[in-house]
N, C-alpha and C. Protein backbone atom coordinates (compact mmCIF):
# COMPACT_ATOMS: atom_id res chain seq x y z
N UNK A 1 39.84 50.63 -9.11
CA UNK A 1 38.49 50.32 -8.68
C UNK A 1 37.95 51.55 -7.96
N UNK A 2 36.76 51.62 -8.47
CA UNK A 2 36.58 52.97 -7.66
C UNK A 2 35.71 52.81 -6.04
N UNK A 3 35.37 53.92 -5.53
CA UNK A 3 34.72 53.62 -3.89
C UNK A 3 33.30 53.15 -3.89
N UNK A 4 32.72 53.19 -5.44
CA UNK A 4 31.22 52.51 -5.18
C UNK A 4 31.39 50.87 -5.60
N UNK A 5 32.02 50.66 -6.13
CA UNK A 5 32.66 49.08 -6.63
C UNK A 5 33.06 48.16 -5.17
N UNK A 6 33.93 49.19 -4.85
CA UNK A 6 34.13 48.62 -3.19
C UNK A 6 33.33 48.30 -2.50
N UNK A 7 32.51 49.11 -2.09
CA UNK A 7 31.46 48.88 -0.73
C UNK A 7 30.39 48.03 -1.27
N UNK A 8 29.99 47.93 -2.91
CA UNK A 8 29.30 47.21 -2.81
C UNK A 8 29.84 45.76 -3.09
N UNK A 9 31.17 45.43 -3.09
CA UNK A 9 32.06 44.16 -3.47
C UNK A 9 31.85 43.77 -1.90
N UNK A 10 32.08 44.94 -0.74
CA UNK A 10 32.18 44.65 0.65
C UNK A 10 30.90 44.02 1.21
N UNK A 11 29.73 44.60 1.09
CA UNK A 11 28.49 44.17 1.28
C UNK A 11 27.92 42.98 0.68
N UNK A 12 28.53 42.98 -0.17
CA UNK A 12 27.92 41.74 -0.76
C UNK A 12 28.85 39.78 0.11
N UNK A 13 30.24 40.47 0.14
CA UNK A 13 30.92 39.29 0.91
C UNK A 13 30.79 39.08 2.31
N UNK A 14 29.91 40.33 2.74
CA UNK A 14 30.11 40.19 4.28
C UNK A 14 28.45 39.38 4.63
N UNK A 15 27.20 40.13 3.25
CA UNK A 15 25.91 39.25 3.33
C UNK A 15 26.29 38.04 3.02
N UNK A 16 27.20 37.50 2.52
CA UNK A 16 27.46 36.52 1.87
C UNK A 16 26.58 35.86 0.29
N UNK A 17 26.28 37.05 -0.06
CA UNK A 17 25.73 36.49 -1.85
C UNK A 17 26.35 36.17 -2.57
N UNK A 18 28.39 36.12 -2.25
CA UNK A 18 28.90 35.23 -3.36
C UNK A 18 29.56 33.98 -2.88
N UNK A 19 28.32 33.61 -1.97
CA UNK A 19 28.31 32.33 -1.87
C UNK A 19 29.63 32.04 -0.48
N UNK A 20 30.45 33.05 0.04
CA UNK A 20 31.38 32.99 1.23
C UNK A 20 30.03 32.97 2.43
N UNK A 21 30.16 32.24 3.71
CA UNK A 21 29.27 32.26 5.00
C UNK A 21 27.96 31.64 4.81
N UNK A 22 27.43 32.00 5.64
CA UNK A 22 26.21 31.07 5.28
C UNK A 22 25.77 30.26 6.34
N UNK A 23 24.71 29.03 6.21
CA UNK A 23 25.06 28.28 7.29
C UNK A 23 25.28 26.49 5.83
N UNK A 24 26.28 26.43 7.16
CA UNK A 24 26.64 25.00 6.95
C UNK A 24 25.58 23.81 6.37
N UNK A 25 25.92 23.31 5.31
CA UNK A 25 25.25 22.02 4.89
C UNK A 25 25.40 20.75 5.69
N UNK A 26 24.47 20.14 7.03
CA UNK A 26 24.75 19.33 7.02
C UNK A 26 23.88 18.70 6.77
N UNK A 27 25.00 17.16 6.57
CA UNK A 27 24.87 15.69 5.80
C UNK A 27 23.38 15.08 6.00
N UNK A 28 22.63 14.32 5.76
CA UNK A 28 21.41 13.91 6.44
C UNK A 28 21.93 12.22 6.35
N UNK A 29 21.45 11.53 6.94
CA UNK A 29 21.42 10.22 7.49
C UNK A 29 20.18 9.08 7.04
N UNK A 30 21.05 8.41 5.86
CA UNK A 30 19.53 7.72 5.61
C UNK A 30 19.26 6.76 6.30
N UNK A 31 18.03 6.40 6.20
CA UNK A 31 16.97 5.38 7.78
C UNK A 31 16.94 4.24 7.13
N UNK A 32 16.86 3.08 7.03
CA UNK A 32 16.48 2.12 6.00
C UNK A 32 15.45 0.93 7.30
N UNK A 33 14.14 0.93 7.52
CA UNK A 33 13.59 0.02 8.10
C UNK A 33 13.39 -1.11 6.94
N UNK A 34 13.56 -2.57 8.00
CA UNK A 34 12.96 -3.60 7.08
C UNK A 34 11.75 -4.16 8.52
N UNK A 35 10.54 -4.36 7.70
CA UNK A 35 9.66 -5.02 8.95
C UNK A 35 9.26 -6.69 8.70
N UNK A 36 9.76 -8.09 9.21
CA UNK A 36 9.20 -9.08 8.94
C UNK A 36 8.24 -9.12 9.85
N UNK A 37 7.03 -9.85 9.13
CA UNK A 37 5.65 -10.03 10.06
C UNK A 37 5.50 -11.67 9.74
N UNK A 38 5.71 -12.39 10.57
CA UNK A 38 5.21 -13.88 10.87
C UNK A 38 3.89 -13.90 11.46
N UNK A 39 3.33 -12.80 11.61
CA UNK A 39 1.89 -13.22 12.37
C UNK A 39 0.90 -13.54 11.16
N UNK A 40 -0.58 -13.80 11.16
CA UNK A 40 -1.63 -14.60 10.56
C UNK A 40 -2.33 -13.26 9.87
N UNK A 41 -1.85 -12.13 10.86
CA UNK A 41 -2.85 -10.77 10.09
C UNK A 41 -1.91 -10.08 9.82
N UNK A 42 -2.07 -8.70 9.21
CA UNK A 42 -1.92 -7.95 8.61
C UNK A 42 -1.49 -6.56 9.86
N UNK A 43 -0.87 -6.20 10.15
CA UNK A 43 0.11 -4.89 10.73
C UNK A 43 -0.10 -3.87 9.93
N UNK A 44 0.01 -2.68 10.21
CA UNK A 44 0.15 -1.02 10.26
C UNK A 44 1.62 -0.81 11.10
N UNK A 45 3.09 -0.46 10.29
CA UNK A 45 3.69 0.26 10.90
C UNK A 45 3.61 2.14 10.59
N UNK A 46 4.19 2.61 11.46
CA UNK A 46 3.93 4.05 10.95
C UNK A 46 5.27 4.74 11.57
N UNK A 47 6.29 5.12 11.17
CA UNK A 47 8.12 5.45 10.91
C UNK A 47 7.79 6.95 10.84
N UNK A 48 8.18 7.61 11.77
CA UNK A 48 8.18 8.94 12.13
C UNK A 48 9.49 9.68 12.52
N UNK A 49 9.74 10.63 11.90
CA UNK A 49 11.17 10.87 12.60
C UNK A 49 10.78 12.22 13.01
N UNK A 50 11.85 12.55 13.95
CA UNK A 50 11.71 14.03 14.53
C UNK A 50 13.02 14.23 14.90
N UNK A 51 13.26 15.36 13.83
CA UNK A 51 14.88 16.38 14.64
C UNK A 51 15.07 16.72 16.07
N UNK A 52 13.80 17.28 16.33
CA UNK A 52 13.64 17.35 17.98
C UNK A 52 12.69 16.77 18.44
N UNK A 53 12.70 16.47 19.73
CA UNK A 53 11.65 15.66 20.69
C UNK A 53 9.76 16.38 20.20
N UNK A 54 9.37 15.36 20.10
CA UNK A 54 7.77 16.36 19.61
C UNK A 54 7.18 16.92 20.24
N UNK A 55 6.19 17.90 20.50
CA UNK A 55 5.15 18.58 21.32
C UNK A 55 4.57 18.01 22.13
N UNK A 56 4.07 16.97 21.44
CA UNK A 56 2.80 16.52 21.80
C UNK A 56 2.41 14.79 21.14
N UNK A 57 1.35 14.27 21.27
CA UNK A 57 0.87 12.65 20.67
C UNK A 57 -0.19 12.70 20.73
N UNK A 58 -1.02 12.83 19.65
CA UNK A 58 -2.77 12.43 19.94
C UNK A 58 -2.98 11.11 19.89
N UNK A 59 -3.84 10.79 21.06
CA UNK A 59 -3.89 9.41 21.26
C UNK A 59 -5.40 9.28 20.80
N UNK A 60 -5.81 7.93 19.86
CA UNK A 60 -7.24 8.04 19.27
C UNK A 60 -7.40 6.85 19.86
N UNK A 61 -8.52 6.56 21.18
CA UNK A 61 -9.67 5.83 21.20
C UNK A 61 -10.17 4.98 20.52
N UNK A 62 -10.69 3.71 21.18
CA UNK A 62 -11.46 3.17 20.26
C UNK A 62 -12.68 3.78 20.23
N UNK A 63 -13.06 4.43 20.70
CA UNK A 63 -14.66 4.98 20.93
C UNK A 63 -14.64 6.38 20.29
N UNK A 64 -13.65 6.84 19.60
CA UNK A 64 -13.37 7.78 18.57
C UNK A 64 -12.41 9.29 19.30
N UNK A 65 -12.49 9.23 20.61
CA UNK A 65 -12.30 10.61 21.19
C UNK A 65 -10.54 10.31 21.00
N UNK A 66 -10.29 11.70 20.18
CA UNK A 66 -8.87 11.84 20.66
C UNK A 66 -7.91 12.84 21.64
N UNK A 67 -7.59 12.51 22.74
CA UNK A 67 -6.24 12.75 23.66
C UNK A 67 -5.22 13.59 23.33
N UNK A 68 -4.72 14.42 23.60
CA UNK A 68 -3.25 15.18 22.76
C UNK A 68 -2.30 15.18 24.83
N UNK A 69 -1.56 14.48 24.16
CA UNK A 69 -0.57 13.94 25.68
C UNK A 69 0.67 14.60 25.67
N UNK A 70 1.48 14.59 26.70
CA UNK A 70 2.81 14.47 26.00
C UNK A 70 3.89 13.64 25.53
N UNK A 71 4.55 13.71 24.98
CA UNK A 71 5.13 12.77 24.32
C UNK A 71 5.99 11.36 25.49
N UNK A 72 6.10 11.86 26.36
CA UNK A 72 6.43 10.95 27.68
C UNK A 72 5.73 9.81 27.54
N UNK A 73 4.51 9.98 27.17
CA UNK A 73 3.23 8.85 27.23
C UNK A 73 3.60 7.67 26.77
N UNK A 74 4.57 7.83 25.38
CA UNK A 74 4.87 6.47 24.65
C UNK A 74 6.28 6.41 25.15
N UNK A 75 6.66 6.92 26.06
CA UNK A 75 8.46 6.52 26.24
C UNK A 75 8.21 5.85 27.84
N UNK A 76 7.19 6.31 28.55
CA UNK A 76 7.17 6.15 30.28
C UNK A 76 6.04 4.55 30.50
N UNK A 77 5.47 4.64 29.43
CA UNK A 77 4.31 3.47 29.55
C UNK A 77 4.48 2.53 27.99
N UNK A 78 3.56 1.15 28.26
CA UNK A 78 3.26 0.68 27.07
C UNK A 78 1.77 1.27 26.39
N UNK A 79 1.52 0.65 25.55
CA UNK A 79 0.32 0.66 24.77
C UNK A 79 -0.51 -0.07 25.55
N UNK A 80 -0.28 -1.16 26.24
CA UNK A 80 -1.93 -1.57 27.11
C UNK A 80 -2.03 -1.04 28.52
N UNK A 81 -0.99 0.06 28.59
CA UNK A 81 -1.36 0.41 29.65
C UNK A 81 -2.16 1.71 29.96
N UNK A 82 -2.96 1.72 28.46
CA UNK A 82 -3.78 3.69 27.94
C UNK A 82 -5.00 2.55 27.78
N UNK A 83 -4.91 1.39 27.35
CA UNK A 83 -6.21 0.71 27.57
C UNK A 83 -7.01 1.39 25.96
N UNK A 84 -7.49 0.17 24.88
CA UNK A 84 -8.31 0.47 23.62
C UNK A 84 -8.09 1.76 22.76
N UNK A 85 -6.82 1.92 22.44
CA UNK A 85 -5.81 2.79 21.95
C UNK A 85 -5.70 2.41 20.17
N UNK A 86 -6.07 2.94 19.62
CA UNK A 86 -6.18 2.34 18.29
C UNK A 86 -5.11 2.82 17.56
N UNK A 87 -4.56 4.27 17.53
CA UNK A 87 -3.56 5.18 16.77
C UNK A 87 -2.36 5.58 18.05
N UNK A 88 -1.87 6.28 17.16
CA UNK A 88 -0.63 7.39 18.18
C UNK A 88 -0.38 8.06 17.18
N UNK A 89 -0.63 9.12 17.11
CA UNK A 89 0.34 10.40 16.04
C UNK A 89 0.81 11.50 16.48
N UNK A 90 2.45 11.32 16.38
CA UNK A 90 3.35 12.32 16.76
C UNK A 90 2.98 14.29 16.09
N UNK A 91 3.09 14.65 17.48
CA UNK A 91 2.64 16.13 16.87
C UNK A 91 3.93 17.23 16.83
N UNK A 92 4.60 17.82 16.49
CA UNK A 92 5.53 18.95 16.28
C UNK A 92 6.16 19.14 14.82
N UNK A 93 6.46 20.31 14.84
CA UNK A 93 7.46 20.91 13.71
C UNK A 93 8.23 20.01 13.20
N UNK A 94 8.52 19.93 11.97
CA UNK A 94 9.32 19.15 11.43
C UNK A 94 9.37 17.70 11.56
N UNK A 95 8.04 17.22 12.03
CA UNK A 95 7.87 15.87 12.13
C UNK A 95 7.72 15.16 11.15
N UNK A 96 7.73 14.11 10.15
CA UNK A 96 7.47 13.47 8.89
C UNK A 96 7.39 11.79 9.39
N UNK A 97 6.14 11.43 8.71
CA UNK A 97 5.63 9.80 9.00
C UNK A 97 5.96 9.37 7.67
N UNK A 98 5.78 8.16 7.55
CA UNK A 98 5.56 7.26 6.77
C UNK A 98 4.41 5.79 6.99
N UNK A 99 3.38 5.56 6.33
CA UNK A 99 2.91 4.57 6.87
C UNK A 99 3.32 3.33 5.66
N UNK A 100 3.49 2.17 6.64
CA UNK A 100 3.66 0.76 6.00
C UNK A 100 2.58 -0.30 6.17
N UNK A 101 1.80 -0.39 5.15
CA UNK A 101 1.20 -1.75 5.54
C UNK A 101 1.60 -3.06 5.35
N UNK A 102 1.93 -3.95 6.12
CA UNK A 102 2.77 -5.56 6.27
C UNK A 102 1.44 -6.17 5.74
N UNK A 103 0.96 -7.31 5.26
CA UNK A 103 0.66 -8.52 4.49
C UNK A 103 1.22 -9.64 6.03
N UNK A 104 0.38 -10.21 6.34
CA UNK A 104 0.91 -11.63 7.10
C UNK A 104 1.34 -12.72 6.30
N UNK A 105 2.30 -12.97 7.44
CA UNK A 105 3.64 -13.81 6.77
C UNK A 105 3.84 -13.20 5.79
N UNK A 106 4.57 -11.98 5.83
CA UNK A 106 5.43 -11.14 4.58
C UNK A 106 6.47 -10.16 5.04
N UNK A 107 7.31 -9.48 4.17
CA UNK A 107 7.69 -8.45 4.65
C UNK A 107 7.89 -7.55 4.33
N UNK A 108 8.69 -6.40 4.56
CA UNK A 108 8.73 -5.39 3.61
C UNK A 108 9.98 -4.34 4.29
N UNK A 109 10.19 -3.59 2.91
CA UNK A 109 11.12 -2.62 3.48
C UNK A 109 11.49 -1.25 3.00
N UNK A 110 11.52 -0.12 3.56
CA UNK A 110 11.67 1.10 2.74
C UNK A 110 13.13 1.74 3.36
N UNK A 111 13.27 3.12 2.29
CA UNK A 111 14.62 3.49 2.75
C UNK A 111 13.83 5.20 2.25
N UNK A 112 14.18 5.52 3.64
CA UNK A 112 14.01 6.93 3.70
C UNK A 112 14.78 8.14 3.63
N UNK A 113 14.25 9.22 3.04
CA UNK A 113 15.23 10.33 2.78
C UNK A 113 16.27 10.62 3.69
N UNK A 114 17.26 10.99 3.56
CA UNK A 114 18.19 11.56 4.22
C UNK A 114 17.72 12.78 5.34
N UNK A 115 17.61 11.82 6.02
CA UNK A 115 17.34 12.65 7.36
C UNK A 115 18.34 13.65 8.28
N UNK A 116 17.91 14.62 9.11
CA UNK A 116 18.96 15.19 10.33
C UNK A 116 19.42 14.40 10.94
N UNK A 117 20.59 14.43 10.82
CA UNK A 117 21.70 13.36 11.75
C UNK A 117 21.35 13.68 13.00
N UNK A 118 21.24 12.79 14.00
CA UNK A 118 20.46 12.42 15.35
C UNK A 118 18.87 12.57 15.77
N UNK A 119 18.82 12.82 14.49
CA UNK A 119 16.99 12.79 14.58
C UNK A 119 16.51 11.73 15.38
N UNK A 120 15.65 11.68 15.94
CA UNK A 120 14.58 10.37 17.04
C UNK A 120 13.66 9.69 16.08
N UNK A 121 13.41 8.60 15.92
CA UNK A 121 12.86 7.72 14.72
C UNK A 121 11.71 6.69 15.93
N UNK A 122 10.66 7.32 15.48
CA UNK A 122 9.44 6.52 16.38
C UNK A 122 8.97 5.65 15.41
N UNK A 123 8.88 4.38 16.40
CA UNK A 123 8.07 3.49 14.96
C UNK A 123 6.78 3.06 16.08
N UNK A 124 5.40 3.08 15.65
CA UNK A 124 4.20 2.86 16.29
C UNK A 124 3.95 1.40 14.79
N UNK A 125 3.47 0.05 15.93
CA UNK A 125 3.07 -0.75 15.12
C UNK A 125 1.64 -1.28 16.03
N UNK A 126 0.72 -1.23 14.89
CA UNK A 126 -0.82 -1.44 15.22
C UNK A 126 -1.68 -2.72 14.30
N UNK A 127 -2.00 -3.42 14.73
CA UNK A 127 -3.08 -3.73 14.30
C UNK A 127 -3.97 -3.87 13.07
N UNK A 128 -4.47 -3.94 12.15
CA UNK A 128 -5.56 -3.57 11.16
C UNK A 128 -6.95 -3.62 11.62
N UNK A 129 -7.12 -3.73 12.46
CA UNK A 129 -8.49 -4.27 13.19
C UNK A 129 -8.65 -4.49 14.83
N UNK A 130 -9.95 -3.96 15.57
CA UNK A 130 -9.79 -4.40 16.64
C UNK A 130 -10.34 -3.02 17.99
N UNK A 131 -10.50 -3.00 18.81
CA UNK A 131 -10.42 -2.00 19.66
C UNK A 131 -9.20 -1.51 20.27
N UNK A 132 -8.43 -2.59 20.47
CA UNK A 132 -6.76 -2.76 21.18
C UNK A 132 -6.24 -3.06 20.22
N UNK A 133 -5.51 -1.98 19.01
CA UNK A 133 -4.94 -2.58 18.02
C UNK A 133 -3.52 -2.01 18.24
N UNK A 134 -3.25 -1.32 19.34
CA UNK A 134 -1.58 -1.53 19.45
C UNK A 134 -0.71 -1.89 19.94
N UNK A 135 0.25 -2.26 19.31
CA UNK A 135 1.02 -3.40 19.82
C UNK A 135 2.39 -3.01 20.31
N UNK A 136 2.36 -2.21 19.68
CA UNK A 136 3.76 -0.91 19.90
C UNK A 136 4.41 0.04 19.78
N UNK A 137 5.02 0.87 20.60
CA UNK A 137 5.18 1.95 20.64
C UNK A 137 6.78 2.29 20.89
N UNK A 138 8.25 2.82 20.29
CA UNK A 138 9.04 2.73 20.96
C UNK A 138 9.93 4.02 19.70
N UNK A 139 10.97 4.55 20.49
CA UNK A 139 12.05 5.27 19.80
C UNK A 139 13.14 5.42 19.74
N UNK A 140 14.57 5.83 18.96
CA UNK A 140 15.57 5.69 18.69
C UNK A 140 16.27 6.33 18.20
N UNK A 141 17.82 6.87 18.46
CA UNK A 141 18.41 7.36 17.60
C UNK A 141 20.03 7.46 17.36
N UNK A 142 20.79 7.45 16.85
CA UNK A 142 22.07 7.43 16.17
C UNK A 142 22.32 8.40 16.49
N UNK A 143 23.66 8.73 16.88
CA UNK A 143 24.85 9.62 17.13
C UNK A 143 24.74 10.47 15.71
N UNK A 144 24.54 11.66 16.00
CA UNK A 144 23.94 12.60 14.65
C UNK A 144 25.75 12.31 13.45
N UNK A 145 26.74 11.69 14.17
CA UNK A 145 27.80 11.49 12.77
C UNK A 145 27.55 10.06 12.30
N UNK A 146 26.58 9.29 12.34
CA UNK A 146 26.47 8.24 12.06
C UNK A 146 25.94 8.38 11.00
N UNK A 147 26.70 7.49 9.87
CA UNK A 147 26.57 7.37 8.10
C UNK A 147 25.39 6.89 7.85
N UNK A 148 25.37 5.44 8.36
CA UNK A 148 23.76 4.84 8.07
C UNK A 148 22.87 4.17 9.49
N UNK A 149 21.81 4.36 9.40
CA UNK A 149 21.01 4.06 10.06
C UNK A 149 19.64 2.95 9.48
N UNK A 150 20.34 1.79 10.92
CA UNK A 150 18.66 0.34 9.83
C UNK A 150 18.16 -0.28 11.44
N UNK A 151 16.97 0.14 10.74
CA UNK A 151 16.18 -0.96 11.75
C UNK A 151 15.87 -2.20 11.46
N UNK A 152 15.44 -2.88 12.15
CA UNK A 152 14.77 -4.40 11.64
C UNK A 152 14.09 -4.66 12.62
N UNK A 153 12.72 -4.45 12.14
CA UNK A 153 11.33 -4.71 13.08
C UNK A 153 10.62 -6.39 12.85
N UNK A 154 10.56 -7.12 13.91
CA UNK A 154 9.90 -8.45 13.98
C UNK A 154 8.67 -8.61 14.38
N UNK A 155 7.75 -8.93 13.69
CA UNK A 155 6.55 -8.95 14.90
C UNK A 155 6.06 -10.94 14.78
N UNK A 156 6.43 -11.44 15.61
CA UNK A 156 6.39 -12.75 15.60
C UNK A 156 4.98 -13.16 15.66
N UNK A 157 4.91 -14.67 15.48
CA UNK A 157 3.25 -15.16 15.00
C UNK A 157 2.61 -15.38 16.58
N UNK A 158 3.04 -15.02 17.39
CA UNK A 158 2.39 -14.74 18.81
C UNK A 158 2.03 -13.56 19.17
N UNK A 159 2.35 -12.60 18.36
CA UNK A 159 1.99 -10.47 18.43
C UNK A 159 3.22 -10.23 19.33
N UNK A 160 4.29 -11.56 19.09
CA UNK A 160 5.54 -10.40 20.21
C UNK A 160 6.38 -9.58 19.06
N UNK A 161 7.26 -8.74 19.69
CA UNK A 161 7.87 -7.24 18.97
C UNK A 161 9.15 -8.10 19.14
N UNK A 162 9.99 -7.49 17.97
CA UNK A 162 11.62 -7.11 18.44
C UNK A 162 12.10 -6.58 17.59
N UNK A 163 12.92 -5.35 17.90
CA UNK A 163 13.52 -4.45 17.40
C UNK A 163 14.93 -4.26 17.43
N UNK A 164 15.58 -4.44 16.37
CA UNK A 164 17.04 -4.46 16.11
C UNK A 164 17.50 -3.20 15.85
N UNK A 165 18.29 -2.51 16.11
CA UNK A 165 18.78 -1.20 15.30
C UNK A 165 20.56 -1.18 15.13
N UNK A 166 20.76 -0.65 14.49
CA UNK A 166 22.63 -0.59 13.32
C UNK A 166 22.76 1.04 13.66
N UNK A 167 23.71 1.58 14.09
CA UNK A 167 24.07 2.52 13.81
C UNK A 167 25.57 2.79 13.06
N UNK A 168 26.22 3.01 12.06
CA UNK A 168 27.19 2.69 11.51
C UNK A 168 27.77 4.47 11.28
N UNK A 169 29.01 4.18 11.17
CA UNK A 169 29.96 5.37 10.43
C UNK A 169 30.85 6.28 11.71
């Protein structure tokens, strides 16, 4: 072998282009929410995950003006305590929503991509209508080696919440 074969056999294993180093693949964690709604109307959930804690939350008004808070806002208080709060949308890097619309007396359920293991999973459930259309605000997350991850969201025919969560593996 000669000395130009070498150094570039060397450079190439130490950049790692034949595939030696690198960074590590890790696993992602799939989410699976199911939401039953026993109430008479119709719900908005909205399933947000974040690898890291978010920036920020714009909070939208019923009177249209929107707020950019910090994210404390939905972990330190409820929703009637911002008073005619219609939305919440999580703001930072690498954030990804999903919105669900529930049907009264129905339910429903999705299963989401394979997420970063210990990611924080916000679920905001609102209303379809109203000035005070939220009802809740709350977050969660699994030990980043945990295989599967399920929620099970209730919103009973009185507008009360309950939230189950599984962390498995």
């Amino acid at each position: 072998m000669d000395r130009l074969t070498l150094v570039v056999a060397l450079c190439c294993l130490s950049a790692g282009c034949l595939g030696f180093g690198g960074q590590p693949t890790v696993p992602g964690q799939p989410i699976s929410l199911s939401v039953d709604n026993q109430a008479a109307e119709p719900y908005d959930v909205r399933v947000s995950i974040a690898p890291e804690e978010p920036t920020g939350v714009d909070i939208l008004y019923a009177n249209g003006t929107v707020q950019r808070r910090s994210p404390t806002v939905l972990t330190e208080s409820g929703p009637s305590s911002l008073g005619s709060v219609v939305d919440a949308r999580l703001v930072g890097a690498n954030v990804t929503s999903e919105e669900l619309r529930v049907p009264a007396n129905s339910g429903i359920g999705t299963q989401l991509r394979d997420e970063p293991g210990g990611s924080w999973v916000w679920l905001v459930v609102r209303r379809t209508t109203g000035d005070d259309r939220m009802q809740l605000w709350t977050r969660f997350r699994c030990h980043p080696d945990a295989t599967t991850v399920e929620a099970r969201l209730t919103i009973g025919a009185n507008d009360s919440t309950a939230l189950a969560t599984t962390c498995r593996g």
